[in-house]
N, C-alpha and C. Protein backbone atom coordinates (compact mmCIF):
# COMPACT_ATOMS: atom_id res chain seq x y z
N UNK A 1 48.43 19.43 6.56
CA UNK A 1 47.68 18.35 5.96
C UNK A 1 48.55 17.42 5.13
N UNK A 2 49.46 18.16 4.23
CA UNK A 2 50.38 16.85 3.58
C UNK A 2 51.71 16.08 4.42
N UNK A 3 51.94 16.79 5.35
CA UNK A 3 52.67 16.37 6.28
C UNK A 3 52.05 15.07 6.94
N UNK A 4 50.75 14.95 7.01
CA UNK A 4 49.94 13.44 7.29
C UNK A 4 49.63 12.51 6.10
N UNK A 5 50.15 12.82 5.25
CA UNK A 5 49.82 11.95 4.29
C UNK A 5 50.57 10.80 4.52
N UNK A 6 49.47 9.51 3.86
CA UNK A 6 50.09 8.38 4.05
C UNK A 6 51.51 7.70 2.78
N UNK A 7 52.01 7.05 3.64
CA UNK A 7 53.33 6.77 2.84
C UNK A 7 53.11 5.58 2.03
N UNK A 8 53.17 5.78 0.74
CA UNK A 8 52.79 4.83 -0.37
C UNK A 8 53.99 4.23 -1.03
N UNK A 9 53.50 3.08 -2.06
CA UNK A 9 54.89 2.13 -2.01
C UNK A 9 55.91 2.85 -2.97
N UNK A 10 54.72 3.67 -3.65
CA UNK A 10 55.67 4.29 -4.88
C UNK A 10 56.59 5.44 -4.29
N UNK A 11 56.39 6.13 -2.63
CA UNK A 11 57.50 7.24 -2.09
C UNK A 11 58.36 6.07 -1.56
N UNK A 12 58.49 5.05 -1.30
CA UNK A 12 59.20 4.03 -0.66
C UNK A 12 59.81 3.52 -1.89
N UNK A 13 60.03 3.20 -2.98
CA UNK A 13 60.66 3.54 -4.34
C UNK A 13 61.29 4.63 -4.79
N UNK A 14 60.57 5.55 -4.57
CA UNK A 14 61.44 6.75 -5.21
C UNK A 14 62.46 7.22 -3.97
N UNK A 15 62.20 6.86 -2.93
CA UNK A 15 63.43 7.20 -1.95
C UNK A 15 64.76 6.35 -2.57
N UNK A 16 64.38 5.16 -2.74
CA UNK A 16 65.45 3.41 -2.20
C UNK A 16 65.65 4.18 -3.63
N UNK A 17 65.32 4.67 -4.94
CA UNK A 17 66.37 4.77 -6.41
C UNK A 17 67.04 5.32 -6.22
N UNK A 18 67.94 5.97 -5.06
CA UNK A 18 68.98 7.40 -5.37
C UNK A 18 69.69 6.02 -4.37
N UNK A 19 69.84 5.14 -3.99
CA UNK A 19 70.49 4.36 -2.91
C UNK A 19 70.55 3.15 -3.16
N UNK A 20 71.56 2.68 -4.21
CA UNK A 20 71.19 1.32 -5.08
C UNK A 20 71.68 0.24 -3.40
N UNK A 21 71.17 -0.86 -3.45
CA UNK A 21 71.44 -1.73 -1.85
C UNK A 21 72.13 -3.17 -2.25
N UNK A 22 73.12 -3.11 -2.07
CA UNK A 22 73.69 -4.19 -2.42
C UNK A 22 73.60 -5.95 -2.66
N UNK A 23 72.67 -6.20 -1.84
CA UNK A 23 71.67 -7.41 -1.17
C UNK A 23 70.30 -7.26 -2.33
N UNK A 24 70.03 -8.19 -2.08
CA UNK A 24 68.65 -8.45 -2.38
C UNK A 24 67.31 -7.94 -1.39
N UNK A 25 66.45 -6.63 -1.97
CA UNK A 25 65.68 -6.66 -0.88
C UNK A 25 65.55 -4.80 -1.55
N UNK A 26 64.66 -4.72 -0.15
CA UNK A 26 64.33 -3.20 -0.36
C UNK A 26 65.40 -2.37 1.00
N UNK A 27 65.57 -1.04 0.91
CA UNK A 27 66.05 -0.62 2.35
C UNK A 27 65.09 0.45 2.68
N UNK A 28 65.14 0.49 3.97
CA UNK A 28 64.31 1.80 4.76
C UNK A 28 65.60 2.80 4.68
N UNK A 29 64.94 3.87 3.99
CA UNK A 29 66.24 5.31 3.98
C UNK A 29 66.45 5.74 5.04
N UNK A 30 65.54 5.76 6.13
CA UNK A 30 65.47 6.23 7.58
C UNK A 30 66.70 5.57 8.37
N UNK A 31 66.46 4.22 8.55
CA UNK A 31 67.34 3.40 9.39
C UNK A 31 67.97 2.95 8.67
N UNK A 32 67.62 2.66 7.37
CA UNK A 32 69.18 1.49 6.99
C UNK A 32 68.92 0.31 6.73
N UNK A 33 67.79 -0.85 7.47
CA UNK A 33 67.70 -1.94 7.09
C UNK A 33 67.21 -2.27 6.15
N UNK A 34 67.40 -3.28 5.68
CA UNK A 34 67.07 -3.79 4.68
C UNK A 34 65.72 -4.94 4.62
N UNK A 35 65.04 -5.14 4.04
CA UNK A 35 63.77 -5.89 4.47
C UNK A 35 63.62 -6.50 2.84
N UNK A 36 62.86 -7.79 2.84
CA UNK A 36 62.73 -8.60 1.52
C UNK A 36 61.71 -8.50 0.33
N UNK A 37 60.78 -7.63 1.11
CA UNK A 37 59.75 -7.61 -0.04
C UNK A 37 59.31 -5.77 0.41
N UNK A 38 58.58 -5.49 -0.35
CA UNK A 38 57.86 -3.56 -0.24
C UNK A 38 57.18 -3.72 0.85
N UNK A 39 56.72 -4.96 0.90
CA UNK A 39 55.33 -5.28 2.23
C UNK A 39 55.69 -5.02 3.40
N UNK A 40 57.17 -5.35 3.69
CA UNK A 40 57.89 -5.74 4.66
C UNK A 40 58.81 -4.41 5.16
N UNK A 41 59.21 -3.44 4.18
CA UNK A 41 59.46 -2.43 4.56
C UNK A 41 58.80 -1.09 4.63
N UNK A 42 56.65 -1.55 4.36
CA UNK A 42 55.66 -0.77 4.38
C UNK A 42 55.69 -1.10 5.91
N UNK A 43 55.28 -2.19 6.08
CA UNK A 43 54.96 -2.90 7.43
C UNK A 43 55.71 -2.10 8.75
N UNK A 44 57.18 -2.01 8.40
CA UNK A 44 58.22 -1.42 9.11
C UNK A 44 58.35 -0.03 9.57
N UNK A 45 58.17 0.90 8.14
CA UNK A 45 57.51 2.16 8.55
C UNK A 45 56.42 2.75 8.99
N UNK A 46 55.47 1.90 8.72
CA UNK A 46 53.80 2.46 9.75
C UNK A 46 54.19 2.22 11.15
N UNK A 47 54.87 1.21 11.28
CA UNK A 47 54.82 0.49 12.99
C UNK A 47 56.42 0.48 13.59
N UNK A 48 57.06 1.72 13.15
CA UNK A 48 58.41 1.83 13.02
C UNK A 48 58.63 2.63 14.83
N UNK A 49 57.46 3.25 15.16
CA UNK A 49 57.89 3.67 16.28
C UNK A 49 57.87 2.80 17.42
N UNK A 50 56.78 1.66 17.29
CA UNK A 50 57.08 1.02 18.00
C UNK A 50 58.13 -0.29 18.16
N UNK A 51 58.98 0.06 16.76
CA UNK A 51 60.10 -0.87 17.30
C UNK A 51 61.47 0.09 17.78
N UNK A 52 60.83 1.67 18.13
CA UNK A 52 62.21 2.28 18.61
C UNK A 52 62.65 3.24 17.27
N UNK A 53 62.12 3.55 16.48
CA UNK A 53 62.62 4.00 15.20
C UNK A 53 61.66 5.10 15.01
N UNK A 54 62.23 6.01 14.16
CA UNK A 54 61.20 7.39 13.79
C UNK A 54 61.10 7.29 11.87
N UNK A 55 61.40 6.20 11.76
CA UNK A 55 61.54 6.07 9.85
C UNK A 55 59.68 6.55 9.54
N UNK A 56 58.66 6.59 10.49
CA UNK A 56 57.49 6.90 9.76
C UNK A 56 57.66 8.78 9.67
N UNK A 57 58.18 9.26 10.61
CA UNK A 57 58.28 10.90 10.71
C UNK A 57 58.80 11.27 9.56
N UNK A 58 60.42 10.13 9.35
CA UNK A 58 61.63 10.72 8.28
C UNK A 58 60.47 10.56 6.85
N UNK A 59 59.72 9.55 6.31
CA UNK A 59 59.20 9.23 5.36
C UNK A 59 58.26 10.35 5.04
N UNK A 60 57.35 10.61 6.00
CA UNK A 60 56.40 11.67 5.53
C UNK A 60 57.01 13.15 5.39
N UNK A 61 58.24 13.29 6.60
CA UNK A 61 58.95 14.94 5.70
C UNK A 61 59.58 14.71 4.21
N UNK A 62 59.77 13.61 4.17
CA UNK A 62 60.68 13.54 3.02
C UNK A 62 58.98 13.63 1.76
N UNK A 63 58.19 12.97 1.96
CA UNK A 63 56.54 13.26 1.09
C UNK A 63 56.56 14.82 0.81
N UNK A 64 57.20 15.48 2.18
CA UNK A 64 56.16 16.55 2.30
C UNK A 64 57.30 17.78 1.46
N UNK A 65 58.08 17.57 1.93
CA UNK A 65 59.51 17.84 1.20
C UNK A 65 59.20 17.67 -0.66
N UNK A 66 58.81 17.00 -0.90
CA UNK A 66 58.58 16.32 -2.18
C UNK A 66 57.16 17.01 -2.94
N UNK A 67 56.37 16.89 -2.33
CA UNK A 67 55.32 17.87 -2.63
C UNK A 67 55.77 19.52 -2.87
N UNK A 68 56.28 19.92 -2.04
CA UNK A 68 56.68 21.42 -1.95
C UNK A 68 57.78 21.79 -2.93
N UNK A 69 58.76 20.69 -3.27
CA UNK A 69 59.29 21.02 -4.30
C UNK A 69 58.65 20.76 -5.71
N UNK A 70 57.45 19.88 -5.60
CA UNK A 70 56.88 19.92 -6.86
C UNK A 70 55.81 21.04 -7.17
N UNK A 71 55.68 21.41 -6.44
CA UNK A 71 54.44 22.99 -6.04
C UNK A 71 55.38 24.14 -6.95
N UNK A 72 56.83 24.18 -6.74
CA UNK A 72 57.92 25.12 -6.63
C UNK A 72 57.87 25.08 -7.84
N UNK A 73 58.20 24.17 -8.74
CA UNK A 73 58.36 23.17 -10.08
C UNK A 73 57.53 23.40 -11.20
N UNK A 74 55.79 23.70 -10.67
CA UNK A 74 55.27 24.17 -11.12
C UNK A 74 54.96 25.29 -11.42
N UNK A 75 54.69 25.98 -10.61
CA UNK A 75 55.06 27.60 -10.18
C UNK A 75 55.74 28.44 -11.10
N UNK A 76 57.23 27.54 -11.05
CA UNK A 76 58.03 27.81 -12.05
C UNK A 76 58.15 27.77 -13.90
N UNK A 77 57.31 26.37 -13.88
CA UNK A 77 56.76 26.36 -15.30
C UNK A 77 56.08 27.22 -15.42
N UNK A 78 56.70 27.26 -17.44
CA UNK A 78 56.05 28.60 -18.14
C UNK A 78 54.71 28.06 -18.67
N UNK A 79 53.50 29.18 -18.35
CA UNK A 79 51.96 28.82 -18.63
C UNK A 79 52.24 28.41 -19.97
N UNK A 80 51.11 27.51 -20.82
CA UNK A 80 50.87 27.45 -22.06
C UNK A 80 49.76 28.30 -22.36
C-alpha cells in the first residue's frame, strides 16, 4: 500500500536537498534533468514512463524507503 503512494512536492524536495543543482531549476533524482518550476518536474514524474523513463518507480521506492525508515525511527524511540 505505501509503495502506491502518491509522490508529493514535499518528497520531490526532500530528495533534490541532498543534491544542490547548479542551474536554476529543480532536478529529477531519477534521471538527472533538470526542469524550471516543481510543476514541471511533478508533471515529469507521473508521466515519466511515457517519455521512456522509470523516475515514477525510483520516486515511490525512495517514499517507501522513507516511510520504513521512519517506522524504524520510531520503534526505536524511547516511550515517554
Amino acid at each position: 500500500p505505501s509503495s502506491r503512494a502518491s509522490i508529493m512536492v514535499r518528497d520531490i524536495l526532500t530528495a533534490s536537498q541532498k543534491q544542490p543543482v547548479p542551474q536554476r531549476g529543480y532536478q529529477c533524482m531519477s534521471c538527472c534533468r533538470i526542469f524550471p518550476t516543481l510543476w514541471s518536474v511533478k508533471t515529469h514524474i507521473q508521466h515519466s514512463s511515457q517519455e521512456g523513463y522509470s523516475c515514477r518507480v525510483y520516486y515511490r521506492r525512495l517514499k517507501a524507503l522513507w516511510e520504513k525508515e521512519r517506522k524504524v525511527q520510531e520503534a526505536a524511540a524511547p516511550r515517554v
